[in-house]
Protein backbone atom coordinates (compact mmCIF):
# COMPACT_ATOMS: atom_id res chain seq x y z
CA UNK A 1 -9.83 12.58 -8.66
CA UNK A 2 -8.42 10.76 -11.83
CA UNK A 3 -7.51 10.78 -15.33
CA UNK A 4 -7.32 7.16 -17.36
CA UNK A 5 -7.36 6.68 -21.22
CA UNK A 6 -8.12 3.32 -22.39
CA UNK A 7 -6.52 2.73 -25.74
CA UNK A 8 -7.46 -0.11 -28.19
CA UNK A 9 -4.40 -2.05 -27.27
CA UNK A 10 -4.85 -2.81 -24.06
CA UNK A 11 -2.45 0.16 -22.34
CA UNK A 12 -3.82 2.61 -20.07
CA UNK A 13 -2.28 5.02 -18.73
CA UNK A 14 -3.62 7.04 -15.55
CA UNK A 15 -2.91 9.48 -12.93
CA UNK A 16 -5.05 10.12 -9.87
CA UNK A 17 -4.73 12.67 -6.91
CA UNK A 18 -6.74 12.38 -3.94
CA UNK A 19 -6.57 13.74 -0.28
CA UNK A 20 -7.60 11.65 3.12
CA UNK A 21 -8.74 12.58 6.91
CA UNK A 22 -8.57 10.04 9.47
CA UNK A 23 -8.88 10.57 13.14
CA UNK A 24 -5.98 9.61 15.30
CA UNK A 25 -8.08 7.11 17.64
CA UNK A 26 -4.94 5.46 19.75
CA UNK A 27 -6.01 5.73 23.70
CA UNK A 28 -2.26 4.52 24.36
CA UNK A 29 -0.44 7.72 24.96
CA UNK A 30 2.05 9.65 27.05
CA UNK A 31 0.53 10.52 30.11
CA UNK A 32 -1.57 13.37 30.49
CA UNK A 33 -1.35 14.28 27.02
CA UNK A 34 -4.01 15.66 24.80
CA UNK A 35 -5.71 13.35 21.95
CA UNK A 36 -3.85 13.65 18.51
CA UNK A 37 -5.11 15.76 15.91
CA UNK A 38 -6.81 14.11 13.03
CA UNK A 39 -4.19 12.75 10.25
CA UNK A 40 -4.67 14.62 7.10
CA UNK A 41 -2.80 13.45 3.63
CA UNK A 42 -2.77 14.02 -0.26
CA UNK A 43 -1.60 11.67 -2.60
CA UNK A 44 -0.45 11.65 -6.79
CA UNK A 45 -0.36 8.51 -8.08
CA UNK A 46 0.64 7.97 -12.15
CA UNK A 47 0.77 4.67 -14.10
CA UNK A 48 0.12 2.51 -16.64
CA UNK A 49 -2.11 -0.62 -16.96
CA UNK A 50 -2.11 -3.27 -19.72
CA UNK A 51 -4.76 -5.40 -20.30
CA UNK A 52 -4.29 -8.70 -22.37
CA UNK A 53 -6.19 -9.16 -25.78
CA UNK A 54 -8.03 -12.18 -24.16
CA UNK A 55 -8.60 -9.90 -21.28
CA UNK A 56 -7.26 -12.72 -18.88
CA UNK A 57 -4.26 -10.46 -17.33
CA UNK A 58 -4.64 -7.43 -16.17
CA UNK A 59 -0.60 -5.89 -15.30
CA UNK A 60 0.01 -2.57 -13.42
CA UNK A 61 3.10 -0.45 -12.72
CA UNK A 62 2.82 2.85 -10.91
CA UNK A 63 4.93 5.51 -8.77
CA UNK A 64 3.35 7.09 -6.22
CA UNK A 65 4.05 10.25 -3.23
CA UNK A 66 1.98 10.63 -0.36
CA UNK A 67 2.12 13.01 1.96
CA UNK A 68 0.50 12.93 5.59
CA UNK A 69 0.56 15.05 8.58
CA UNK A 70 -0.75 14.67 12.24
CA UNK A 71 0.39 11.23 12.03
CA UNK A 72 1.55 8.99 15.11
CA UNK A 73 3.32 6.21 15.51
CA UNK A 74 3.52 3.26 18.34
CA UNK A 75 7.02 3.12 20.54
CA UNK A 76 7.53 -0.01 22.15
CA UNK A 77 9.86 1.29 24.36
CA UNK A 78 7.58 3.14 25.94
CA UNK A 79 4.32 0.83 25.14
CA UNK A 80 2.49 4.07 23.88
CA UNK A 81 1.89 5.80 20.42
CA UNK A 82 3.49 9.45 20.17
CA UNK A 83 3.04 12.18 17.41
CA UNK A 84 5.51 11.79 14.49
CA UNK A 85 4.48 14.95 12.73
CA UNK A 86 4.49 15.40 9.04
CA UNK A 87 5.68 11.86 6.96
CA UNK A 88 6.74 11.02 2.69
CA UNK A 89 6.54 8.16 1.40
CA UNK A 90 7.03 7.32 -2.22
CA UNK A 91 7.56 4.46 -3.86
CA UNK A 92 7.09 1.82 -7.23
CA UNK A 93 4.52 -0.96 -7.28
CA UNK A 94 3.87 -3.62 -10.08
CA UNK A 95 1.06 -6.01 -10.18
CA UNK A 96 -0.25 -8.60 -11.91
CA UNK A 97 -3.65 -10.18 -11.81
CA UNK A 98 -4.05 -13.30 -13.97
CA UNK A 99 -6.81 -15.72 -14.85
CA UNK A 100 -4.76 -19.01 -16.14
CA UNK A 101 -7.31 -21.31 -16.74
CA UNK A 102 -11.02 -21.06 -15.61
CA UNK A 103 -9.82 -23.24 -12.02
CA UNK A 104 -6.65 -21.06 -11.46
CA UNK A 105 -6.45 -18.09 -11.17
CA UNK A 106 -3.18 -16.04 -9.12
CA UNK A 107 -2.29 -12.20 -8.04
CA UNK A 108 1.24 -11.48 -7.34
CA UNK A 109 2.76 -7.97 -6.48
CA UNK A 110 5.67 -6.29 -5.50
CA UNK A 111 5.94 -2.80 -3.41
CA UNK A 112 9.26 -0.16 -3.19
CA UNK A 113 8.74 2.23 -0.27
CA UNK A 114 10.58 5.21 0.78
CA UNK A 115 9.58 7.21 4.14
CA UNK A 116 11.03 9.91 5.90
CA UNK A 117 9.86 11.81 8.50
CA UNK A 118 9.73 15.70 6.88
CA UNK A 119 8.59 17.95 10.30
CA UNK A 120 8.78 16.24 13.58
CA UNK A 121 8.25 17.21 17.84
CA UNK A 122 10.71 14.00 18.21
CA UNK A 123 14.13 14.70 18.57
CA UNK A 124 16.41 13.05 16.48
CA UNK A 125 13.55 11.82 13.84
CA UNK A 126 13.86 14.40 11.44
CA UNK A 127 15.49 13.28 8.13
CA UNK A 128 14.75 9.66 9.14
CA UNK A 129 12.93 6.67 8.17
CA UNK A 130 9.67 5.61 9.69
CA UNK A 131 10.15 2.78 11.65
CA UNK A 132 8.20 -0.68 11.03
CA UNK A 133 7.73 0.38 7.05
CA UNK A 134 8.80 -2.28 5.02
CA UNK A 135 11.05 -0.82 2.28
CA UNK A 136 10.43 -4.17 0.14
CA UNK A 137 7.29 -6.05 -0.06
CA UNK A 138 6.03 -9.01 -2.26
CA UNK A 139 3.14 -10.96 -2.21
CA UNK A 140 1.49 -13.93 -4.47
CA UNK A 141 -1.84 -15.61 -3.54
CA UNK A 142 -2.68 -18.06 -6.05
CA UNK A 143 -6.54 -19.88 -6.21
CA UNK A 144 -8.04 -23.21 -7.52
CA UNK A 145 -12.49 -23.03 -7.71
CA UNK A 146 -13.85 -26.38 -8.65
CA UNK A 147 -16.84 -25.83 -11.56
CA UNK A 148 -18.17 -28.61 -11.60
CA UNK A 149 -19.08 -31.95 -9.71
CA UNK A 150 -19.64 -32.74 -5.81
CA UNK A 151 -17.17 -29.65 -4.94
CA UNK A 152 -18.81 -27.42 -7.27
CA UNK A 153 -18.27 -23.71 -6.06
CA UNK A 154 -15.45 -24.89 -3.47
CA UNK A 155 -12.25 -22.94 -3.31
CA UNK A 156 -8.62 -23.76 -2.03
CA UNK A 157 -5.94 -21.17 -2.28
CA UNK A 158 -2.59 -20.76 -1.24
CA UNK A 159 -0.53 -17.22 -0.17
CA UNK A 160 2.78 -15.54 1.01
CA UNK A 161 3.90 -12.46 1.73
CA UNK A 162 7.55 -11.44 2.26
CA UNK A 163 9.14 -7.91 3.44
CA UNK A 164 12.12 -6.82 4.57
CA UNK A 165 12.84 -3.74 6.63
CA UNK A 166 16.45 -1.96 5.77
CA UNK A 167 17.00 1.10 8.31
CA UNK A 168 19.65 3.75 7.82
């Protein structure tokens, strides 16, 4: 469910709220233990997008807090996934979606998360971060589509995508 106003100017602010259900389909677990329960979450998400006049660049900047329970996560010491219990994350995104010319076009984004594990069966997890969650995350993906000539409708692009995992 969401809210957006579209002003004349090109800002729009928004704020959405949704819930999810996912079943917990990982076969690699302690043995002799029961299938997970289904991971259940709920999400608010608020922000702001700005469209350009020439409507060439879209930009977005948005907080967000989800919150999920039932969910599992893989331990590689063990080679097996194992309940984690109830997780929050929150965190700051930015995007921006541009059309440069009509050959180039590019996407680039960057992503602030915060976990921590809220209820847990996992000693010693409480309080903590989940592991293998990038805390910092950017990405840029940039296109070329030829218009015109022998190549016409051929594309060539070119991506990255860095993160970086602090723990505490």
């Amino acid at each position: 469910m969401g809210l957006l106003y579209a002003f004349d100017n090109g800002i729009s602010p928004y704020i959405s709220y949704s819930t999810s259900f996912e079943p917990n389909l990982q076969t690699r677990r302690a043995p002799g233990s029961a299938p997970f329960e289904p991971s259940e979450g709920r999400q608010l998400e608020a922000g702001i997008k700005y469209l350009t006049p020439n409507e060439q660049t879209l930009a977005t900047l948005s907080i967000y807090q989800l919150q999920q329970r039932n969910v599992t996560n893989y331990n590689a010491e063990k080679a097996y996934f194992e309940p984690v219990g109830e997780i929050r994350s929150r965190g700051i995104e930015a995007q921006i979606n541009s059309q440069l010319t009509e050959n180039i076009s590019f996407i680039s984004s960057y992503a602030y998360t915060d976990t921590e594990v809220r209820k847990t069966i996992t000693a010693g997890t409480q309080g903590k971060e989940l592991p293998r969650v990038p805390k910092h995350m950017a990405s840029f993906w940039g296109q070329y589509d030829e218009t015109s000539g022998l190549f016409n409708g051929a594309k060539a692009g070119f991506g990255c995508e860095i993160y970086r995992c602090i723990s505490r």
